[in-house]
N, C-alpha and C. Protein backbone atom coordinates (compact mmCIF):
# COMPACT_ATOMS: atom_id res chain seq x y z
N UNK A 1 43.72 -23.13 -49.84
CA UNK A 1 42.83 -24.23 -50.02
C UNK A 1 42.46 -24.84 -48.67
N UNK A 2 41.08 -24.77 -48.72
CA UNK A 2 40.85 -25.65 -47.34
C UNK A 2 40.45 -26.75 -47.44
N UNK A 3 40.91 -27.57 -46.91
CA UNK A 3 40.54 -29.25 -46.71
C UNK A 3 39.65 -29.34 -45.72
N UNK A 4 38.40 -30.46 -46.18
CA UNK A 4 37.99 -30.75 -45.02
C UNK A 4 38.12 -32.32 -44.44
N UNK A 5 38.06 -32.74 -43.45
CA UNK A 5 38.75 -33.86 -42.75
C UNK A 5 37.90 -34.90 -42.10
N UNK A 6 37.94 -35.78 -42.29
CA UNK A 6 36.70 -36.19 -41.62
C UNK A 6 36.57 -36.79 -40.15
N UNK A 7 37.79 -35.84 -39.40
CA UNK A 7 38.39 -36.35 -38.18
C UNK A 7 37.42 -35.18 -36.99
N UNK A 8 37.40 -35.74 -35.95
CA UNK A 8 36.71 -35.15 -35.06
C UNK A 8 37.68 -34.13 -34.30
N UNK A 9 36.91 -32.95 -33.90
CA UNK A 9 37.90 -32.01 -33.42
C UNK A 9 37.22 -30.96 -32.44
N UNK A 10 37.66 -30.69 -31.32
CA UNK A 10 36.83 -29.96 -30.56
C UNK A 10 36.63 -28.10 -30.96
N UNK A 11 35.57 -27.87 -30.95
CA UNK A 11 35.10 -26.66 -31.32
C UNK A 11 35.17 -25.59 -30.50
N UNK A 12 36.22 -24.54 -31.12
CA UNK A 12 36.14 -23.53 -30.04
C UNK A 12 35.76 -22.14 -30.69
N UNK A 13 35.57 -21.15 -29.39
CA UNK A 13 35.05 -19.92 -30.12
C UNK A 13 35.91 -18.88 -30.45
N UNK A 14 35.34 -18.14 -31.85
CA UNK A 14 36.21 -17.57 -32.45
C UNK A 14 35.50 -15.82 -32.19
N UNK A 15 36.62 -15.27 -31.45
CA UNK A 15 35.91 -13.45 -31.85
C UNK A 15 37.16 -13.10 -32.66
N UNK A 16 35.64 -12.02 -33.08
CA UNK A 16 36.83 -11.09 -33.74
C UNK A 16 37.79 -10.17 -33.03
N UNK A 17 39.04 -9.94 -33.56
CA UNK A 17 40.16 -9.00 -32.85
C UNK A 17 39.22 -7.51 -32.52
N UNK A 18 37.95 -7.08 -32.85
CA UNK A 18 37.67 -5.75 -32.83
C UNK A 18 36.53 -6.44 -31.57
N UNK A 19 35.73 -7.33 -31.26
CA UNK A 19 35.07 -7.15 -30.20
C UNK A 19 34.95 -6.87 -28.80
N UNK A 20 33.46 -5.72 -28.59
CA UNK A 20 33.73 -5.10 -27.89
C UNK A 20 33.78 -5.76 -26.08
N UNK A 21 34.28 -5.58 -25.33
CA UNK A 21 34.10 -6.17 -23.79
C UNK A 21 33.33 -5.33 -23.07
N UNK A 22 33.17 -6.55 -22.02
CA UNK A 22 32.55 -5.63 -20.73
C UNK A 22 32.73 -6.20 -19.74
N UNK A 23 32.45 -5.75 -18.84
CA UNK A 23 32.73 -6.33 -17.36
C UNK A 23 32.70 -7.49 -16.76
N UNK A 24 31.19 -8.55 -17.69
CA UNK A 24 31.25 -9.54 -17.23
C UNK A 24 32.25 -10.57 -18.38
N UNK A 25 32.65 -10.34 -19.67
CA UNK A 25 33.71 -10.75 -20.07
C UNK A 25 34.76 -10.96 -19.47
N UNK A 26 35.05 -10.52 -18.35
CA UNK A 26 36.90 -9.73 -17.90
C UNK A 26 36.59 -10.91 -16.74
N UNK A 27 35.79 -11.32 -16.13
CA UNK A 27 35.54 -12.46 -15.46
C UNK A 27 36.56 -13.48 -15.87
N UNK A 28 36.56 -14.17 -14.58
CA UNK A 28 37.63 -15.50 -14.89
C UNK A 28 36.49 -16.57 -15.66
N UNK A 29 37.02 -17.29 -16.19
CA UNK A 29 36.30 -18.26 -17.02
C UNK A 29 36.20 -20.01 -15.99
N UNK A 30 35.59 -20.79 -16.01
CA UNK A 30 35.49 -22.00 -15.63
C UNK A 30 36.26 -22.95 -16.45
N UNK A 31 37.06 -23.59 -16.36
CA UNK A 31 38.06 -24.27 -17.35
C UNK A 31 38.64 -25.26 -16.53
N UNK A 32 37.61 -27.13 -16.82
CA UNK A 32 38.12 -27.94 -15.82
C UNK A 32 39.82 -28.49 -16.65
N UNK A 33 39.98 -29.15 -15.47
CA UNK A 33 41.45 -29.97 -15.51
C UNK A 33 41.35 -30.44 -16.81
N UNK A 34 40.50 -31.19 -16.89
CA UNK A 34 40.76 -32.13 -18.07
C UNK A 34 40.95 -31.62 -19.82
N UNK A 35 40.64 -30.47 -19.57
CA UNK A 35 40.33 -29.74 -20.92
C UNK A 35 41.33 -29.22 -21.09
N UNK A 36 42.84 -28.93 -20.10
CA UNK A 36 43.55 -28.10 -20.14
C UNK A 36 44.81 -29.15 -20.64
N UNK A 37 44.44 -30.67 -19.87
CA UNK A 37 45.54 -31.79 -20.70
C UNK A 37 45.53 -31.64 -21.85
N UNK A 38 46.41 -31.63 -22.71
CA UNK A 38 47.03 -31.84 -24.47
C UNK A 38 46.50 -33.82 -24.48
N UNK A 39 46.01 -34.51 -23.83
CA UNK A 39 46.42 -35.74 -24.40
C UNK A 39 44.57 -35.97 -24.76
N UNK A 40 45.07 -37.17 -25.58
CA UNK A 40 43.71 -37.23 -26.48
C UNK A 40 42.67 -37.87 -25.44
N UNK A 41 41.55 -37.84 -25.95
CA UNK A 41 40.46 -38.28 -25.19
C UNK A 41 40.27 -39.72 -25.19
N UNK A 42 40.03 -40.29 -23.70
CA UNK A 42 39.84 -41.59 -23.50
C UNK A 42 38.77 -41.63 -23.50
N UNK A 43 38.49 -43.11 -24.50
CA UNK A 43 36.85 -43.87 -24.73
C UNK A 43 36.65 -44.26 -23.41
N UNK A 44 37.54 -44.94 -22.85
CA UNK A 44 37.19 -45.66 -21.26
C UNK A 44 36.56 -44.41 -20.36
N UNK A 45 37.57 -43.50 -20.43
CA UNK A 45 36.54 -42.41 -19.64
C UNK A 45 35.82 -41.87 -19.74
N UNK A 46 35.45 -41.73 -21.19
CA UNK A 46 33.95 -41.28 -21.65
C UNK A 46 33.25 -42.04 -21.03
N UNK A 47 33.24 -43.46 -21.14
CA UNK A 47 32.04 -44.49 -20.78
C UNK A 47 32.23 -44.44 -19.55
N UNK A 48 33.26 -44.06 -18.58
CA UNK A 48 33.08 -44.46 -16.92
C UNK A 48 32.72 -43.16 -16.67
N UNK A 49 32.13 -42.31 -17.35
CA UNK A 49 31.88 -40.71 -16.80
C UNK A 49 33.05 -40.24 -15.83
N UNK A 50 34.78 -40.87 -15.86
CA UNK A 50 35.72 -40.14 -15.43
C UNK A 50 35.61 -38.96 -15.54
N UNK A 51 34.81 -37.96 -17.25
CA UNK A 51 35.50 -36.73 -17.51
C UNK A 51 33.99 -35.85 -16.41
N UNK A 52 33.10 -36.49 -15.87
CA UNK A 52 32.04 -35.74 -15.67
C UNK A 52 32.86 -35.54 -14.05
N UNK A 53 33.42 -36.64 -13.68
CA UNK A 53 33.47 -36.64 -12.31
C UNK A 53 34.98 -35.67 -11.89
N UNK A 54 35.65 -35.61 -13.17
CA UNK A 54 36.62 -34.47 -12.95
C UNK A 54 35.82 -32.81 -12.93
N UNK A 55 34.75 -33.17 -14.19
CA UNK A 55 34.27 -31.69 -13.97
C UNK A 55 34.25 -31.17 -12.66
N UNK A 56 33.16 -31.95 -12.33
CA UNK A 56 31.99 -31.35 -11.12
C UNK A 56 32.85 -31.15 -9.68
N UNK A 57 34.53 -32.41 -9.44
CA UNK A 57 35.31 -32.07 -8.78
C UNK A 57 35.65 -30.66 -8.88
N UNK A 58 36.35 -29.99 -10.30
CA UNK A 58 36.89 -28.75 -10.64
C UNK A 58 35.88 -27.58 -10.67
N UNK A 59 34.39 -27.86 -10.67
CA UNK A 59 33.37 -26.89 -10.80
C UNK A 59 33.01 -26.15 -9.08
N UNK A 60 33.07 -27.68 -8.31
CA UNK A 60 32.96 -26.82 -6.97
C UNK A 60 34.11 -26.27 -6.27
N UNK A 61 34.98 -26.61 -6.80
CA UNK A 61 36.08 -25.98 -5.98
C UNK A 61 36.35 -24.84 -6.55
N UNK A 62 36.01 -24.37 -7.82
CA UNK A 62 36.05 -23.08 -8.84
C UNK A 62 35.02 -22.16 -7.77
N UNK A 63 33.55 -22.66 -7.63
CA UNK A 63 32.50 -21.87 -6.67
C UNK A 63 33.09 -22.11 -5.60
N UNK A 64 33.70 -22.58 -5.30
CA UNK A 64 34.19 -22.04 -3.34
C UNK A 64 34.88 -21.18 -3.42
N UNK A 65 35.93 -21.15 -4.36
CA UNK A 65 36.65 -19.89 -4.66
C UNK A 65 36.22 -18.48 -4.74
N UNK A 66 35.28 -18.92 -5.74
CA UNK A 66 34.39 -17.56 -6.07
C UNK A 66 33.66 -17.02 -4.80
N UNK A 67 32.84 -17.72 -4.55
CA UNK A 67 32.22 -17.54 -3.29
C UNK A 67 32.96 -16.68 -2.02
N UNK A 68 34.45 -17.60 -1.73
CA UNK A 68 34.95 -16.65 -0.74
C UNK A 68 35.71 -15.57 -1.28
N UNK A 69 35.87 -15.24 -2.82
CA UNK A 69 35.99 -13.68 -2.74
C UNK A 69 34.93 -12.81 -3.12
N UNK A 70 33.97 -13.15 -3.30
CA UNK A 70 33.29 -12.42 -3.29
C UNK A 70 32.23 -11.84 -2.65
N UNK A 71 32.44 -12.84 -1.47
CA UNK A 71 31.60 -12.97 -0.14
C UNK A 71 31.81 -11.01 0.72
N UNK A 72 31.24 -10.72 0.60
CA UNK A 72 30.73 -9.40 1.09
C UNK A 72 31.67 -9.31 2.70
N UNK A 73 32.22 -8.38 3.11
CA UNK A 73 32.97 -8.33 3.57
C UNK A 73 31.93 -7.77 5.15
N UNK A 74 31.35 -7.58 6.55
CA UNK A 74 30.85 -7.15 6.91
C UNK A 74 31.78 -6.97 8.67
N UNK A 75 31.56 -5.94 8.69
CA UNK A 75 31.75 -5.62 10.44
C UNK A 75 30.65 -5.62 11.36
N UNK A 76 30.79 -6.18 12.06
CA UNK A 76 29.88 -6.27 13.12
C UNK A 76 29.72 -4.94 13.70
N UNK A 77 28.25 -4.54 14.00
CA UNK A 77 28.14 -3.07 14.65
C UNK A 77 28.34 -3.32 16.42
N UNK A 78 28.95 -2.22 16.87
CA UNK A 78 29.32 -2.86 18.20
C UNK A 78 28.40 -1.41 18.91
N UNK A 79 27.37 -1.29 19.32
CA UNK A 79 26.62 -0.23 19.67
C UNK A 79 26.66 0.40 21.04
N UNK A 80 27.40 -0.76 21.98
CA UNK A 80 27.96 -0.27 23.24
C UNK A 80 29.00 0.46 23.17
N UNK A 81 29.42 -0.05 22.38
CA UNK A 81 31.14 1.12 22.52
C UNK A 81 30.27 2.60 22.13
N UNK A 82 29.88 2.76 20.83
CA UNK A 82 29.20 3.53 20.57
C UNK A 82 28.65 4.55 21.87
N UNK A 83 27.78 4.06 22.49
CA UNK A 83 26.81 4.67 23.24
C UNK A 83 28.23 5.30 24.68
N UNK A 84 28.86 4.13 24.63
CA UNK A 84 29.54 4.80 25.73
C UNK A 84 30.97 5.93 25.20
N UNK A 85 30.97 5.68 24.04
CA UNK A 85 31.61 7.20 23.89
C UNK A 85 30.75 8.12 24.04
N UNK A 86 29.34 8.52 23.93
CA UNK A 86 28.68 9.44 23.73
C UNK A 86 28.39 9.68 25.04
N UNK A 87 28.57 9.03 26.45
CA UNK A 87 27.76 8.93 27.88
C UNK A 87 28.72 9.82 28.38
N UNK A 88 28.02 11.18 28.86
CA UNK A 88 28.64 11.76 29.67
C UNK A 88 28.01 11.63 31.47
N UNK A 89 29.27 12.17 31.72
CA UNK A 89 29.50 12.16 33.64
C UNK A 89 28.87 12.96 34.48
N UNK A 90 28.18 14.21 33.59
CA UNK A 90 27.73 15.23 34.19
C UNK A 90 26.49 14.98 34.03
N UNK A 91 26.11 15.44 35.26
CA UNK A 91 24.83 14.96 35.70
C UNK A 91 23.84 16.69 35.30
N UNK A 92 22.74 17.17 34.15
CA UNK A 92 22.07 17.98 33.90
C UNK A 92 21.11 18.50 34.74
N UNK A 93 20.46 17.85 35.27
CA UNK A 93 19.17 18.02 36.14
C UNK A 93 19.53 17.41 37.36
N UNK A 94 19.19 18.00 38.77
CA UNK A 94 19.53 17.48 39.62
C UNK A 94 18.12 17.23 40.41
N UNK A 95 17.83 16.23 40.41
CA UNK A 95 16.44 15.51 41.12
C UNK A 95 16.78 15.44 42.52
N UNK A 96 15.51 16.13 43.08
CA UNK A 96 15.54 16.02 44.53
C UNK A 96 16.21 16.71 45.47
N UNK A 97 16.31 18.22 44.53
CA UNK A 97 17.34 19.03 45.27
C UNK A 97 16.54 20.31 45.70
């Protein structure tokens, strides 16, 4: 028997045990502080936008994260070294001889 309640309750999503994944599933998820406390929701901080100002704290520091791993990794080309492994000593043509 299901009851229904006339109490407010936060809505979460339901898959099924058979759905299929993919790559961008397997991703870490965004999940601020405040959502992760067990304690009930404060009216005061609803109205002082406390819970917005925890987000957007926990949202950029989530993208800096992201950002520096996934920041492309690059070596600098060093084209002198290069060239001077390839410079040889021997002189081919002799000008002016």
């Amino acid at each position: 028997m299901n009851k229904q309640t006339k109490e407010w309750s936060r809505a979460r999503l339901c898959k099924p045990k058979d759905n299929l994944t993919t790559e961008a599933g397997k991703r870490e998820r965004f999940v601020p502080s405040c959502e992760l406390e067990c304690s009930p929701v404060s009216m005061s901080h609803l109205i002082g936008w406390e819970y917005a100002r925890i987000w957007l704290r926990d949202r950029d520091i989530f993208v800096q994260q992201r950002e520096r791993a996934v920041k492309a990794k690059y070596i600098k080309n060093d084209f002198e070294w290069w060239l001077r492994l390839r410079k040889t000593s021997k002189k081919f043509c002799k000008v002016g001889a």
